[in-house]
Every structure is written in structure tokens, then in C-alpha cells.
Protein backbone atom coordinates (compact mmCIF):
# COMPACT_ATOMS: atom_id res chain seq x y z
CA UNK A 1 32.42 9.57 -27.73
CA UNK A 2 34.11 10.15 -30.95
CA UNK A 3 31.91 8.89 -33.41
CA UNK A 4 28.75 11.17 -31.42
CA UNK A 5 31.49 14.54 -31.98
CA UNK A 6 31.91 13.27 -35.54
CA UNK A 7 28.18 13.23 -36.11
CA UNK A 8 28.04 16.63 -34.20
CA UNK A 9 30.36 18.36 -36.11
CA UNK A 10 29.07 17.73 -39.17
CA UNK A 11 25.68 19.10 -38.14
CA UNK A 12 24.74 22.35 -39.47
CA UNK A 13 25.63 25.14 -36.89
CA UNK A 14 21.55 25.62 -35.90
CA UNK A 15 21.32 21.91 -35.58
CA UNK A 16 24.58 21.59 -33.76
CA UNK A 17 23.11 23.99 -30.99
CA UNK A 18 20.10 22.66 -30.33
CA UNK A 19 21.70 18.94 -30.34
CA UNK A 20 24.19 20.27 -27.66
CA UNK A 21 21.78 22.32 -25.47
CA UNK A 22 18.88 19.02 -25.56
CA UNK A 23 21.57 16.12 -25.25
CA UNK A 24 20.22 14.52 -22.75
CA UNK A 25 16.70 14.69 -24.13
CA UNK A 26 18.44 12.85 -26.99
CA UNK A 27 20.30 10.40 -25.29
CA UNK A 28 17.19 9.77 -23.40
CA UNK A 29 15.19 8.96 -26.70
CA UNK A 30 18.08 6.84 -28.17
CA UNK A 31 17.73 4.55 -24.71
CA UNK A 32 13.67 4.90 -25.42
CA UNK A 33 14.21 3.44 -28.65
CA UNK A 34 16.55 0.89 -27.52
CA UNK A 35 14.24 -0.34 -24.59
CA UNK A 36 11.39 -0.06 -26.97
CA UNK A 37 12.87 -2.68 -29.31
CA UNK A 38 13.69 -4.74 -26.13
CA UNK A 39 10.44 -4.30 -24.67
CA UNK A 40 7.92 -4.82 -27.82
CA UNK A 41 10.15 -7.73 -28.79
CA UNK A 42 10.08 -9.73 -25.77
CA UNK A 43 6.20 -8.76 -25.65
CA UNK A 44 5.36 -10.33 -28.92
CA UNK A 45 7.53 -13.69 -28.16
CA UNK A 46 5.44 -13.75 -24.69
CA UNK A 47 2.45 -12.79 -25.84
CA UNK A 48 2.67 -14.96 -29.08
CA UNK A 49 3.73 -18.27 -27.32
CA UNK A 50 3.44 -18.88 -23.32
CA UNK A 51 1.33 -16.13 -22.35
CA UNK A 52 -0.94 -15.75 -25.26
CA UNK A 53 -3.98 -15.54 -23.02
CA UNK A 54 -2.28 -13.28 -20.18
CA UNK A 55 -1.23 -9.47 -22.18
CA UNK A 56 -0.80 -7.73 -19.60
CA UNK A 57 1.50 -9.72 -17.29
CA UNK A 58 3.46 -10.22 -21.29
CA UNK A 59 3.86 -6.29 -20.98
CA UNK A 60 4.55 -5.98 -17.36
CA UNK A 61 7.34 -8.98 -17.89
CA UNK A 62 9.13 -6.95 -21.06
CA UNK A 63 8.48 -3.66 -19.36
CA UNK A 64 10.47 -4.87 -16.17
CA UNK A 65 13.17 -6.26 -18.66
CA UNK A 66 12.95 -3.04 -20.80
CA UNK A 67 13.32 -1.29 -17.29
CA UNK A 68 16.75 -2.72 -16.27
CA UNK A 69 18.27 -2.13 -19.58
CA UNK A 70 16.85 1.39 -19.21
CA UNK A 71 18.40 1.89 -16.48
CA UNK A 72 21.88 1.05 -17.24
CA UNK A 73 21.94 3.03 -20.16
CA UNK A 74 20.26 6.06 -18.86
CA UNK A 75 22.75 5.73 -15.79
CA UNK A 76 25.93 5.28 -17.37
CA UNK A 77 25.10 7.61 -20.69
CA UNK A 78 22.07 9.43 -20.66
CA UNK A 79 22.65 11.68 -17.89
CA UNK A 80 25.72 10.50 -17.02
CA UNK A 81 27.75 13.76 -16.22
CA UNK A 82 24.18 14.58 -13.62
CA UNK A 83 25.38 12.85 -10.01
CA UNK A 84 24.59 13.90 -6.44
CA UNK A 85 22.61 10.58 -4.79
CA UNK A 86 24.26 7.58 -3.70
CA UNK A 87 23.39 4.37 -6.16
CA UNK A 88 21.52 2.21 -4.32
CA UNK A 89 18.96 5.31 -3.55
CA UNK A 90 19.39 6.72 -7.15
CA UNK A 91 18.37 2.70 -7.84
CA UNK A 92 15.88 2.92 -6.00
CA UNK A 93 14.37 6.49 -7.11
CA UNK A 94 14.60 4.99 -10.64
CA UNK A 95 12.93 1.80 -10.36
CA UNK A 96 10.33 3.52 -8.45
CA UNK A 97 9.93 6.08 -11.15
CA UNK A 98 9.95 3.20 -13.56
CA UNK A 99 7.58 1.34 -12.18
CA UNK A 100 5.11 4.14 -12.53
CA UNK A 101 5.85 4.25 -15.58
CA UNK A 102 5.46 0.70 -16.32
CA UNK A 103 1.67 1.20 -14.98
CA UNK A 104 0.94 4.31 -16.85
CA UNK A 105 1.99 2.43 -20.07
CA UNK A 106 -0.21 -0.61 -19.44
CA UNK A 107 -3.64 1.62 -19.01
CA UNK A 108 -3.78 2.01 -22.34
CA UNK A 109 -3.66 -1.48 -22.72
CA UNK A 110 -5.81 -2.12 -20.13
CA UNK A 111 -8.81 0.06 -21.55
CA UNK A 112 -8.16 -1.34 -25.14
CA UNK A 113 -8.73 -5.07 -23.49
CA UNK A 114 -11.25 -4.55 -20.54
CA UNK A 115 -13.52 -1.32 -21.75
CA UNK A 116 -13.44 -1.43 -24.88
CA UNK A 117 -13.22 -5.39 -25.53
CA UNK A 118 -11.08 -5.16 -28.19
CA UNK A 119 -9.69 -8.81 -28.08
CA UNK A 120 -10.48 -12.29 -29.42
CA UNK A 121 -13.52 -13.17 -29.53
CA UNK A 122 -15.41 -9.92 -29.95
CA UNK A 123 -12.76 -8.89 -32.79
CA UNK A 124 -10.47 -10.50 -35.27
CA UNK A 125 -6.72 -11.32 -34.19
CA UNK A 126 -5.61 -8.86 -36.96
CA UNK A 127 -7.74 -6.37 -34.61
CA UNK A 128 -6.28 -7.19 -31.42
CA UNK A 129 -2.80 -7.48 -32.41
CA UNK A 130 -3.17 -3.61 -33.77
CA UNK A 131 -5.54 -2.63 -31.01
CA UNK A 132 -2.24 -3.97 -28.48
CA UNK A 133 0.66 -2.62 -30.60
CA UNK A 134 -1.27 1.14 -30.35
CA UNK A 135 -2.99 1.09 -27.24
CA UNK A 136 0.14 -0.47 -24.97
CA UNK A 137 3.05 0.90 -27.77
CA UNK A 138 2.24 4.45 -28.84
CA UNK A 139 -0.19 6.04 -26.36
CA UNK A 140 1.16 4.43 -23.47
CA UNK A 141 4.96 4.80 -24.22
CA UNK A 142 3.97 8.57 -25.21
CA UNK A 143 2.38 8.56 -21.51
CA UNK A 144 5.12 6.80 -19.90
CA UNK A 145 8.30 8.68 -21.67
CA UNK A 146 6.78 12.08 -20.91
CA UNK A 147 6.71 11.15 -16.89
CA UNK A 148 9.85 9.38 -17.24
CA UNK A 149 11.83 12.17 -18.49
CA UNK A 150 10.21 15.03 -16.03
CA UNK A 151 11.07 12.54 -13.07
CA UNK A 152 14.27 11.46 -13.84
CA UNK A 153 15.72 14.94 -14.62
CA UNK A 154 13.82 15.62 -11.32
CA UNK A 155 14.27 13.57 -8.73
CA UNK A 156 16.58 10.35 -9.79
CA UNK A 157 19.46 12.20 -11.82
CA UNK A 158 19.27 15.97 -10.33
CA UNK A 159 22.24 17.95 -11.03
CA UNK A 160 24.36 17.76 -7.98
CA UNK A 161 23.68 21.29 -7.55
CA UNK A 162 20.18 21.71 -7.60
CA UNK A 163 20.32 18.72 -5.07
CA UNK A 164 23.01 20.60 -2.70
CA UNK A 165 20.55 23.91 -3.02
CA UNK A 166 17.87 21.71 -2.06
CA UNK A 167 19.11 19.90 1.06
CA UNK A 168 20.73 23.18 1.84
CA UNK A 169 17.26 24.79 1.86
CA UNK A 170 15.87 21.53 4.29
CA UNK A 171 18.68 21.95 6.69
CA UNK A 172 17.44 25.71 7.10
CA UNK A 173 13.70 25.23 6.90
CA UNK A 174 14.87 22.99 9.84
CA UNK A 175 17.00 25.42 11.79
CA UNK A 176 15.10 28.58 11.12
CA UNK A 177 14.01 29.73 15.07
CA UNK A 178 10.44 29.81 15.79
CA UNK A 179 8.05 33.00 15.05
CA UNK A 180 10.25 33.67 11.74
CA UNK A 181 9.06 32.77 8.08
């Protein structure tokens, strides 16, 4: 991408490193941001209007939207040059992932609402709209981008050669004769 090089290069040289050896880890927070924008926004316009009594099924609805856009994006740029499963189960391994993730940022949520009854009428709107945006927003995109990133370096976009060492390593646990460790 030219205009990414342009912004490179005129990086100081430290900077410029560190951007090259964590790219991915920044293309993977440029998607977060993007998906959060997606994700926050259709959460507000659901939770504003038709689902204004139903949260939770507002942030599982954006986070599934949120989730498809993440995936493309992560696919086809964030770790892009990463390969080694087929697509349907790289889909799969991602949506899976995702959908952990999806949970682990509606706990948050969850507590804010159900434990700690922060929600009209035991609080102002003011309180619950803020109690939402932090609880569902912060902590549980902070809980949900963490496990996202370990997993998908991990299992949904290995490098194709930490995936051939690893089925290479199956196909001799396999094959090894018995009485030998």
C-alpha cells in the first residue's frame, strides 16, 4: 500500500522499526477501531429505538455485524501475508473465536445490568447510558481484543509454517512405534 510506505517512511527510524516488526498488531487495532465504530454505532441506533428494553441482544446484534466486517478486513489485510488453512475452516476458526469474543465482551455488560442494577429505574438514563458505553465498550472490548489477537495469531491465521511444523509433529506423534517416547 503506498500511502501505508509513505507514512512509514517518514517515521523516525526507532518508530519505523517497531511499526514494521508489530504490523500486524497494528493492522489488527486499525480493524478494532473500525469494527468498534461499526459496532457501538449500530448499538446505540438499536438500543436507542427498537430494542431499547433488550441491551444485550442490541450488543450481540452489532457485535455479530462488527464480527463480519472484522473478519474481512482482518482476512484480506490484517494478517494477510499469514495462510496455511483452507477458508471455509479458517471461517470457521474465526467466527468461533469471534464468538467468544462476542461473549467475553457482553459480561461486562451483563454485570453492569444484572449485579450491579445499574439501569433505569434504579439509576438515571445519563447513568445507564455511561454505565453501558464503559462496562460493554472499554472493559469488555479490552477483554475481547486481548483474546482475539492471542487466538487469531494462534489458531485462525498461523503462519503456514508453524502450521506445517505442527501437523508434521501429529503425523509423528501418530506413527511413533509403541514403547518409545
Amino acid at each position: 500500500m503506498p500511502f501505508v510506505d509513505d507514512v512509514v517512511n517518514i517515521l523516525p527510524k526507532t518508530l519505523r522499526d517497531l511499526a514494521i516488526r508489530h504490523h500486524e498488531l497494528i493492522k489488527f487495532a486499525i480493524v478494532g477501531a473500525t469494527t468498534f465504530v461499526i459496532d457501538s454505532g449500530i448499538f446505540y441506533i438499536l438500543k436507542l429505538t427498537v430494542l431499547e428494553s433488550k441491551p444485550i441482544t442490541a450488543k450481540i446484534i452489532s457485535g455479530v455485524i462488527a464480527v463480519i466486517a472484522s473478519y474481512i478486513l482482518n482476512r484480506e489485510w490484517s494478517f494477510k501475508g499469514r495462510g496455511g488453512r483452507e477458508k471455509h475452516h479458517e471461517a470457521l476458526l474465526f467466527f468461533m473465536v469471534s464468538a467468544i469474543g462476542v461473549l467475553l465482551s457482553n459480561l461486562p455488560l451483563w454485570v453492569s445490568r444484572y449485579f450491579f442494577h445499574l439501569h433505569v429505574p434504579d439509576v438515571s438514563l445519563t447513568v445507564e447510558n455511561i454505565a453501558d458505553f464503559v462496562s460493554a465498550f472499554i472493559i469488555g472490548n479490552i477483554l475481547q481484543m486481548v483474546f482475539r489477537f492471542w487466538a487469531m495469531k494462534r489458531w485462525v491465521f498461523p503462519n503456514e509454517i508453524d502450521a506445517l511444523v505442527e501437523e508434521f509433529e501429529e503425523l509423528y506423534e501418530e506413527e511413533k512405534p509403541l514403547g518409545f517416547s
